[in-house]
PDB file of N, CA and C in Angstrom:
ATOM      1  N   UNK A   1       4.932  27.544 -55.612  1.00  0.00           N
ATOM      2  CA  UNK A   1       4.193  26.826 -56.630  1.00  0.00           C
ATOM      3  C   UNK A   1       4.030  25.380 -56.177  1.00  0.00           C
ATOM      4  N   UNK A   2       2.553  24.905 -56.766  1.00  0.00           N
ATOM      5  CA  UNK A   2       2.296  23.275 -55.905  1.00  0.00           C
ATOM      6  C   UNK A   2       2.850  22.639 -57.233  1.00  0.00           C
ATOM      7  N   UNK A   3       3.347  21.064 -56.841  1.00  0.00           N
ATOM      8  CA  UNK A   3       3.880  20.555 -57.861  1.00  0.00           C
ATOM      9  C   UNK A   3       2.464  19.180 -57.610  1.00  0.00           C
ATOM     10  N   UNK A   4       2.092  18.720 -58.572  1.00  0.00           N
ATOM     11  CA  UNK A   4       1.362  17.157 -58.481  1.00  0.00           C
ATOM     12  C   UNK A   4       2.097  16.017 -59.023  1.00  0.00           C
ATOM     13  N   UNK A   5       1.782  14.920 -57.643  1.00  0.00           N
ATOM     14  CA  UNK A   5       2.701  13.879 -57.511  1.00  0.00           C
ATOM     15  C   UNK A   5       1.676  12.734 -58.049  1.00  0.00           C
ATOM     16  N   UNK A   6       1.888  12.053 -58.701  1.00  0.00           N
ATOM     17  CA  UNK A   6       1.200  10.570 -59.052  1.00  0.00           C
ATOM     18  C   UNK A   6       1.353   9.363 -58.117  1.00  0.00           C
ATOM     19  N   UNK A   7       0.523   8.827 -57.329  1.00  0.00           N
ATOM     20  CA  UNK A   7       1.260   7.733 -56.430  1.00  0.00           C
ATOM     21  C   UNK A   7       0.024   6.688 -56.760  1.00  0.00           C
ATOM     22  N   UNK A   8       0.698   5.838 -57.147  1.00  0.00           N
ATOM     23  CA  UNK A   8      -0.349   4.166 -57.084  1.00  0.00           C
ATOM     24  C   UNK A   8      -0.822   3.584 -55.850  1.00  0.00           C
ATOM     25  N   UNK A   9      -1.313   3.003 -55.479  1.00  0.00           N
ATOM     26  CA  UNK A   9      -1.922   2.429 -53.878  1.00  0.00           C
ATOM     27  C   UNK A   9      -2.427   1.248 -54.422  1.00  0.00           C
ATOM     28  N   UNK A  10      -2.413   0.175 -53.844  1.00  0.00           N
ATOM     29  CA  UNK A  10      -2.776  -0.852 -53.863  1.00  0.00           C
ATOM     30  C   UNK A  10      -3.954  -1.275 -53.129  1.00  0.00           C
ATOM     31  N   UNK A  11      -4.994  -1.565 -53.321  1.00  0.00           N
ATOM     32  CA  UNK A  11      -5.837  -2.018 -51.987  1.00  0.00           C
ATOM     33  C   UNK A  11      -6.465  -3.420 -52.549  1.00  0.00           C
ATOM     34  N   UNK A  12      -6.881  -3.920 -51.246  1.00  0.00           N
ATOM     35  CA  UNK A  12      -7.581  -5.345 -52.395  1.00  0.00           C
ATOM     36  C   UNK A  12      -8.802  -5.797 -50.969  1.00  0.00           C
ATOM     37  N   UNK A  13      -9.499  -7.063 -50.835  1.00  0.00           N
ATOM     38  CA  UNK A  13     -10.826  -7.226 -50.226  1.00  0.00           C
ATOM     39  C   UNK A  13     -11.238  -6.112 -49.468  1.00  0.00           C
ATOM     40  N   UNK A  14     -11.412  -6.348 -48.160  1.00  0.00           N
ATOM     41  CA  UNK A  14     -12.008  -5.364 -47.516  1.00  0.00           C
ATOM     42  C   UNK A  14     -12.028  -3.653 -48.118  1.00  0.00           C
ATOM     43  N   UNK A  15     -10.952  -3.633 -47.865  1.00  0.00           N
ATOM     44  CA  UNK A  15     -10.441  -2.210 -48.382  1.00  0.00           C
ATOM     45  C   UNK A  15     -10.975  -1.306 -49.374  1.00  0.00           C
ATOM     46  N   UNK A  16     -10.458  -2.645 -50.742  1.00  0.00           N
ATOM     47  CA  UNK A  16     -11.301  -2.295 -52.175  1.00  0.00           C
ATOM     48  C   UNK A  16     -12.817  -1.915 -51.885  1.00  0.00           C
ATOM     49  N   UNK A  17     -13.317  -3.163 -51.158  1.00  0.00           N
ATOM     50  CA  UNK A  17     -14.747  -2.795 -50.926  1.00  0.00           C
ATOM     51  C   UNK A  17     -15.244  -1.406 -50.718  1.00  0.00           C
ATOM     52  N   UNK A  18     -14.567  -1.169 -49.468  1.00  0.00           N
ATOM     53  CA  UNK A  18     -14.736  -0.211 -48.795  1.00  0.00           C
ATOM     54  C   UNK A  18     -15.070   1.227 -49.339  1.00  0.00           C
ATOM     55  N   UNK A  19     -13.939   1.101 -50.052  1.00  0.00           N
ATOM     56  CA  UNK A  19     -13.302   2.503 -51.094  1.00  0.00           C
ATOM     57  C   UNK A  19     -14.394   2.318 -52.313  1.00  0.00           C
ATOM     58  N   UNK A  20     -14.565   1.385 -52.451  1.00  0.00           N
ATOM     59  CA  UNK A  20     -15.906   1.520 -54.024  1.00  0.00           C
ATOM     60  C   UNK A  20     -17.062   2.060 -53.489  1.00  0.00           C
ATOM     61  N   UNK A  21     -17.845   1.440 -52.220  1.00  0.00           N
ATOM     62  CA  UNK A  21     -18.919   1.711 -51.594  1.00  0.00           C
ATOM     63  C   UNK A  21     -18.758   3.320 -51.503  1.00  0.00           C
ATOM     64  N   UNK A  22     -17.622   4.023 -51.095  1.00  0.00           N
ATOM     65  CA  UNK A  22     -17.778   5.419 -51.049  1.00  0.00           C
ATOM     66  C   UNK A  22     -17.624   6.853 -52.215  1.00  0.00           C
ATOM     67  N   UNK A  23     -17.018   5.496 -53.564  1.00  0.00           N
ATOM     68  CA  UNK A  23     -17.156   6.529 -55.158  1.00  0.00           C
ATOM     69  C   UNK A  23     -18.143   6.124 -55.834  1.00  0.00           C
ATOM     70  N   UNK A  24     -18.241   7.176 -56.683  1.00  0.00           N
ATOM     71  CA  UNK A  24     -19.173   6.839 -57.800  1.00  0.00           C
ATOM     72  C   UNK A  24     -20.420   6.661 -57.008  1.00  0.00           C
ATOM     73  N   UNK A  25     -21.595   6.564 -57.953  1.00  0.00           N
ATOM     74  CA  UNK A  25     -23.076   6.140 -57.646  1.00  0.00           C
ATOM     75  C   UNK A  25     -23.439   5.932 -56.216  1.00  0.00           C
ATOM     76  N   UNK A  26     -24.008   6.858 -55.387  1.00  0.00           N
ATOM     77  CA  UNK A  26     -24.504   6.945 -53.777  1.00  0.00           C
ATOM     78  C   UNK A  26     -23.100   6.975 -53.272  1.00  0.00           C
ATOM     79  N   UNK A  27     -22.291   7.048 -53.649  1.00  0.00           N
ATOM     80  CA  UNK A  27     -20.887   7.349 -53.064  1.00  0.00           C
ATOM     81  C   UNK A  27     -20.734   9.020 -52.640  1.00  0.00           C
ATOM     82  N   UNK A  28     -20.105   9.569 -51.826  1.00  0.00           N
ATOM     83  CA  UNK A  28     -19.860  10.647 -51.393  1.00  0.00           C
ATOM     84  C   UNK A  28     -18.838  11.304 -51.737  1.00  0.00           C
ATOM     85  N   UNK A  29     -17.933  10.743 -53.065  1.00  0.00           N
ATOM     86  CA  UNK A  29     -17.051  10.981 -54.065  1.00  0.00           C
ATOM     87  C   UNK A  29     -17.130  10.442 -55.480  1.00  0.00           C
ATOM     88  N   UNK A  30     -16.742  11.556 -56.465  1.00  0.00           N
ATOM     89  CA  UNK A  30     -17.280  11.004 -57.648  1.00  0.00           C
ATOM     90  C   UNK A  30     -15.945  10.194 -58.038  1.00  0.00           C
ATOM     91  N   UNK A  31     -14.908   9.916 -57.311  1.00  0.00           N
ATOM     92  CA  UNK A  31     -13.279   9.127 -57.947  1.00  0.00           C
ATOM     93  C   UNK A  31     -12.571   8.823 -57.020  1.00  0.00           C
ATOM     94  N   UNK A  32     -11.874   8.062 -57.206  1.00  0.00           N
ATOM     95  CA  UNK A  32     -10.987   7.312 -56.103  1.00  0.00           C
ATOM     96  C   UNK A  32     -10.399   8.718 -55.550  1.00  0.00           C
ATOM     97  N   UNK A  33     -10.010   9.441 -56.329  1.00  0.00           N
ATOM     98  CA  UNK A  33      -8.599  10.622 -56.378  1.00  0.00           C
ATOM     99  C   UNK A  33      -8.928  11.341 -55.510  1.00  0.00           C
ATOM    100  N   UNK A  34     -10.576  11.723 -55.342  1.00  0.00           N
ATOM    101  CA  UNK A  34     -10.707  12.737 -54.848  1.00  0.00           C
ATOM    102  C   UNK A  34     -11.209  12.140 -53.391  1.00  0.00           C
ATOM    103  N   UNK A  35     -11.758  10.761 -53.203  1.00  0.00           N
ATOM    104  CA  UNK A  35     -11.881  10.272 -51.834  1.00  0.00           C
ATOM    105  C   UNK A  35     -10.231  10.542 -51.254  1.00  0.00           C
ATOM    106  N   UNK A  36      -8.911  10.126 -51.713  1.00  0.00           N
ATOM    107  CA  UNK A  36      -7.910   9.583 -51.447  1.00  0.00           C
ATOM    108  C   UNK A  36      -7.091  11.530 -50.571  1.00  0.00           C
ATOM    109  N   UNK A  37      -7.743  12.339 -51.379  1.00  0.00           N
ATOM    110  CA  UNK A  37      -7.302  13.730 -51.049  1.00  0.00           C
ATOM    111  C   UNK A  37      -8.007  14.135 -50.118  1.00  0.00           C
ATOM    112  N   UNK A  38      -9.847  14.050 -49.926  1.00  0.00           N
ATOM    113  CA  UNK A  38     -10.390  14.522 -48.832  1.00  0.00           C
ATOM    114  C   UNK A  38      -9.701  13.683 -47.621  1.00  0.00           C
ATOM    115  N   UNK A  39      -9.289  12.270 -47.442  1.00  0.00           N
ATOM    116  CA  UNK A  39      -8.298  11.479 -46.596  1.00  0.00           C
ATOM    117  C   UNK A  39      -7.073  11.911 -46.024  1.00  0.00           C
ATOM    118  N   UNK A  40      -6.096  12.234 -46.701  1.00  0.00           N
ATOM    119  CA  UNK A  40      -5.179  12.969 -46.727  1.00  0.00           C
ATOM    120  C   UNK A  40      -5.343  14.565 -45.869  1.00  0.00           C
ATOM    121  N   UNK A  41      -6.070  15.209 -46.792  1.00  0.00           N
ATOM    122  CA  UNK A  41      -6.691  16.387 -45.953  1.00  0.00           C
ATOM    123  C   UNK A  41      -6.852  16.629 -44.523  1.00  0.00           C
ATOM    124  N   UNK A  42      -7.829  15.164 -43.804  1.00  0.00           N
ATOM    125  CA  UNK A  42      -8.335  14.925 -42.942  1.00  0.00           C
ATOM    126  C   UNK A  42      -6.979  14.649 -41.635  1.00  0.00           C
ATOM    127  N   UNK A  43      -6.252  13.942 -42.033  1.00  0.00           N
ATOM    128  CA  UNK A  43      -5.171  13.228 -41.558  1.00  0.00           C
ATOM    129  C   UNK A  43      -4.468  14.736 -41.363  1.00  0.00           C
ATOM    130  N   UNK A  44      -3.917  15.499 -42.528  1.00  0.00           N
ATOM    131  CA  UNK A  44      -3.302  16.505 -42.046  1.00  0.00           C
ATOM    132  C   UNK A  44      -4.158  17.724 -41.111  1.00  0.00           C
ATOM    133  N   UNK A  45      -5.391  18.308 -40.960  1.00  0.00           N
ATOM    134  CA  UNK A  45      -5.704  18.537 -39.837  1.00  0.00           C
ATOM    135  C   UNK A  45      -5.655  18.357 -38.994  1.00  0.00           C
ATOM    136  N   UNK A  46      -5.725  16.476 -38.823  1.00  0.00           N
ATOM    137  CA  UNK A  46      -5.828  16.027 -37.206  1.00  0.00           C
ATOM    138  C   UNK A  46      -4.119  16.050 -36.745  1.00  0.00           C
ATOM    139  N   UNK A  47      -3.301  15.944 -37.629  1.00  0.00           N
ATOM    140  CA  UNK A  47      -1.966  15.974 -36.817  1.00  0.00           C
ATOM    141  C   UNK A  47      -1.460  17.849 -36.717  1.00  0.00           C
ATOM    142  N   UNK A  48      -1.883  18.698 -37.746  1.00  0.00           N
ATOM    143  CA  UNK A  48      -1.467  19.936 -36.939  1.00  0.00           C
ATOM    144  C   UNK A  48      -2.566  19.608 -35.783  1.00  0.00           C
ATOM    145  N   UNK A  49      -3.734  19.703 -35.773  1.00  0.00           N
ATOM    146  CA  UNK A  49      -4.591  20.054 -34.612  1.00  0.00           C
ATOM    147  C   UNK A  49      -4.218  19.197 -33.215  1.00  0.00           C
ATOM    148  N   UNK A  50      -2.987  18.264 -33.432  1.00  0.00           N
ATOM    149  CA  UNK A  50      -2.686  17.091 -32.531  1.00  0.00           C
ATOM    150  C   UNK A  50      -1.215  17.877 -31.830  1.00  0.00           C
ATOM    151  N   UNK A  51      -0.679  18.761 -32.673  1.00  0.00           N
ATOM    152  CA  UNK A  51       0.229  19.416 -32.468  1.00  0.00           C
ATOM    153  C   UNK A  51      -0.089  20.462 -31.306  1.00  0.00           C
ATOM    154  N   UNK A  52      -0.993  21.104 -31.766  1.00  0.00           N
ATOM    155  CA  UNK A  52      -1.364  22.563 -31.581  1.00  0.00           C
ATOM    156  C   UNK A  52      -1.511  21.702 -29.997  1.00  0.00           C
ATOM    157  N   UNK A  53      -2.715  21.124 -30.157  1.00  0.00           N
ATOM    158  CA  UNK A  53      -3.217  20.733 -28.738  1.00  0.00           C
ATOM    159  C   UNK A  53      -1.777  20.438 -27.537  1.00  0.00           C
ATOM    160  N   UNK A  54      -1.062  19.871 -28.408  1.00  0.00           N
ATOM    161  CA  UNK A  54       0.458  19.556 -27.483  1.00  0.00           C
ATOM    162  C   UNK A  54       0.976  20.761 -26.889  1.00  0.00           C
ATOM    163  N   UNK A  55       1.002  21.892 -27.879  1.00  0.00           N
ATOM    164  CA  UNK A  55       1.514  22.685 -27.544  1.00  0.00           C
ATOM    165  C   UNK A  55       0.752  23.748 -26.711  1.00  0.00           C
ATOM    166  N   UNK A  56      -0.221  23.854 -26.429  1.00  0.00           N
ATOM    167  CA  UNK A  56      -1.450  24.481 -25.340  1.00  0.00           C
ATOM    168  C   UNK A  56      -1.446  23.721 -24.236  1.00  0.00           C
ATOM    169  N   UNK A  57      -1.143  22.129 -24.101  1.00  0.00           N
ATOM    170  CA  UNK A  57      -1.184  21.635 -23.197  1.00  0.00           C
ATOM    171  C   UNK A  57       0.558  22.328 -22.222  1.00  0.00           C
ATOM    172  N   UNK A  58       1.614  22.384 -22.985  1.00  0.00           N
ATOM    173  CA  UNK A  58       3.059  22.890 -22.256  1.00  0.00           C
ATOM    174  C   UNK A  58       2.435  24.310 -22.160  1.00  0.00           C
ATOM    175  N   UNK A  59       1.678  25.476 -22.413  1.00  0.00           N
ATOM    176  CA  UNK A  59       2.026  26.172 -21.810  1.00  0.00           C
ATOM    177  C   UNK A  59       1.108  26.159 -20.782  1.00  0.00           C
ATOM    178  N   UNK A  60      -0.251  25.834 -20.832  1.00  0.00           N
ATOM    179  CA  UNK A  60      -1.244  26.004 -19.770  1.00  0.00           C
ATOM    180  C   UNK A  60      -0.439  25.061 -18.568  1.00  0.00           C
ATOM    181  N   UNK A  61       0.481  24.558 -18.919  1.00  0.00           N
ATOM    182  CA  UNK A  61       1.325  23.907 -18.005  1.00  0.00           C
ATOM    183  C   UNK A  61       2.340  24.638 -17.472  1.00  0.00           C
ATOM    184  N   UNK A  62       2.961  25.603 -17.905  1.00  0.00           N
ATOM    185  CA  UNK A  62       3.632  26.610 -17.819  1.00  0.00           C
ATOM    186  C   UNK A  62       3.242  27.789 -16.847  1.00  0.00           C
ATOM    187  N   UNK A  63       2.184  28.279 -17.272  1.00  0.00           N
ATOM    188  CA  UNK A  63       1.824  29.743 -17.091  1.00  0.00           C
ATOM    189  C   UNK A  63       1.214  29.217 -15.489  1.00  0.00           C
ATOM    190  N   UNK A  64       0.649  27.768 -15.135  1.00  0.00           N
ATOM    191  CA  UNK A  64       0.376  27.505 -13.979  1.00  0.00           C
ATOM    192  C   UNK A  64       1.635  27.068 -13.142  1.00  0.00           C
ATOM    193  N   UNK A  65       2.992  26.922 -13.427  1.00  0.00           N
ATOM    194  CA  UNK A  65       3.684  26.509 -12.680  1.00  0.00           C
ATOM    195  C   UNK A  65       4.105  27.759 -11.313  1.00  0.00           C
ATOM    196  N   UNK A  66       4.388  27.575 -10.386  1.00  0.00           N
ATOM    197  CA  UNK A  66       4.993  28.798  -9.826  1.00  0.00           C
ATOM    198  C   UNK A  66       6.076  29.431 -10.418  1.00  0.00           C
ATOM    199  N   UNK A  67       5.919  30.968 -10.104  1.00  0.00           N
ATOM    200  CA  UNK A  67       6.859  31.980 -10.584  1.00  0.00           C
ATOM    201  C   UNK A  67       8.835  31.137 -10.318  1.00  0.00           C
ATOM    202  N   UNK A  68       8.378  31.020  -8.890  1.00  0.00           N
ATOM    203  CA  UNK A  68       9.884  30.579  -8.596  1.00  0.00           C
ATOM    204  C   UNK A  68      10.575  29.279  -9.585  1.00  0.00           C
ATOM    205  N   UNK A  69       9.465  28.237 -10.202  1.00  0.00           N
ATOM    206  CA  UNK A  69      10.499  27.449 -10.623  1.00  0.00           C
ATOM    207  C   UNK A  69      10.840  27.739 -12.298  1.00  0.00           C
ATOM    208  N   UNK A  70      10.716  28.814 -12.591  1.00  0.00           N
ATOM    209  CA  UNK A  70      11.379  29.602 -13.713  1.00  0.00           C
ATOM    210  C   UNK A  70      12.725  29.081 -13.761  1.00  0.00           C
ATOM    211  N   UNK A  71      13.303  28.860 -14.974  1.00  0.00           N
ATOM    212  CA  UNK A  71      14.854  29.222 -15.140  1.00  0.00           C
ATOM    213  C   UNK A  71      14.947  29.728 -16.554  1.00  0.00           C
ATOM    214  N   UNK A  72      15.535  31.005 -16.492  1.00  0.00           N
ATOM    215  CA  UNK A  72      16.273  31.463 -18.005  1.00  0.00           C
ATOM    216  C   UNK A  72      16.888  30.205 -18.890  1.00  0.00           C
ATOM    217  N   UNK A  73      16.622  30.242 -20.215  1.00  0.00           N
ATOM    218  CA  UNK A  73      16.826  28.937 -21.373  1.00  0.00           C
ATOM    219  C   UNK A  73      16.897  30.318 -22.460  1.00  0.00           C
ATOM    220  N   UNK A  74      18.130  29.560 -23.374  1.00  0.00           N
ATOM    221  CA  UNK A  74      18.384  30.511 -24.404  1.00  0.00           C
ATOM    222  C   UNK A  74      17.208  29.812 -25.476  1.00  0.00           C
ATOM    223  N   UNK A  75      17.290  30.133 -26.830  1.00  0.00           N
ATOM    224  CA  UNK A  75      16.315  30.241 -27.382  1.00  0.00           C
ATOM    225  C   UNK A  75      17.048  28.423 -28.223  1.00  0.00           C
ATOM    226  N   UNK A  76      18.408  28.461 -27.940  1.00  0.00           N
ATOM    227  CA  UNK A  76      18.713  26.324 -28.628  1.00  0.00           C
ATOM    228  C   UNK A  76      18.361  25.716 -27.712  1.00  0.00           C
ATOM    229  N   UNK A  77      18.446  25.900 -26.655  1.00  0.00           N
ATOM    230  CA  UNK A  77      18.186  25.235 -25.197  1.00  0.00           C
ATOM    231  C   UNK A  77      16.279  24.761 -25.394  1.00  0.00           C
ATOM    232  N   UNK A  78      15.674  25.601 -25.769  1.00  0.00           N
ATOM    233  CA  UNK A  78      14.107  25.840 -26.031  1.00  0.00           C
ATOM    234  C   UNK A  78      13.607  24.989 -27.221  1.00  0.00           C
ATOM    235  N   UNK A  79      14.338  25.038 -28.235  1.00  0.00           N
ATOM    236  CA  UNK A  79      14.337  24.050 -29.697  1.00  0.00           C
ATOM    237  C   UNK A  79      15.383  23.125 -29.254  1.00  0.00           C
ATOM    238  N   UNK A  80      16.018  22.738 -28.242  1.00  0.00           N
ATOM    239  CA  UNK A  80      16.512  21.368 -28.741  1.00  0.00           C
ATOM    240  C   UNK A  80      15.510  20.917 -27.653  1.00  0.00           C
ATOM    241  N   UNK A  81      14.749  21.072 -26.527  1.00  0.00           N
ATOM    242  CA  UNK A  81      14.016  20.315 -25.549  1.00  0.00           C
ATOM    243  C   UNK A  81      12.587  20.044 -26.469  1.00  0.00           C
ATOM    244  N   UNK A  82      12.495  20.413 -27.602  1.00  0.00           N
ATOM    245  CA  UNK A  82      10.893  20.554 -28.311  1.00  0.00           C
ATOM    246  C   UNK A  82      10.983  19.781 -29.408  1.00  0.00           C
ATOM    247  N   UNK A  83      12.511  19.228 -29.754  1.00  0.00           N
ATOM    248  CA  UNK A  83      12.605  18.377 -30.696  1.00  0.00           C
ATOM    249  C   UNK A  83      12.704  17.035 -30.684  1.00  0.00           C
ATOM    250  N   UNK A  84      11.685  16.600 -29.427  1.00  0.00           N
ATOM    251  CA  UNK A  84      11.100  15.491 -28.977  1.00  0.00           C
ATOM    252  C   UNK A  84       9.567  14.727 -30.142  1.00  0.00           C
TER     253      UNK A  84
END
């Protein structure tokens, strides 16, 4: 079950500007709330998708290394080197 959190934000010149120009009237959001969530949204795509990419980059790094420099790693050995 999702729970909803209330959080205040402060913004003031530029910022404020910024954020009005994009609600309400020719704005591309009808409320702060819902600019502030498509934001959020955005941010959490780009960091799984920032992830993912990390993690395609170790194996295509992997699967090209030679056979020989393999070494057996138990499966803590594997999660504690990834908890970088």
């Amino acid at each position: 079950m999702y729970r909803t959190t209330t959080m205040t934000v402060r913004v003031s010149g530029a910022l404020s500007e910024f954020v009005a120009a994009n609600v309400g009237k020719g704005g591309a959001y009808e409320n702060v709330s819902e600019y502030i969530r498509d934001l959020i949204r955005r941010d959490k795509e780009r960091a799984e998708r920032e992830a993912f990419d990390r993690l395609k980059a170790e194996l295509n790094r992997a699967f090209a290394a030679p056979e020989q420099s393999y070494k057996p790693l138990t499966a803590a050995e594997v999660i504690a080197r990834n908890r970088v």
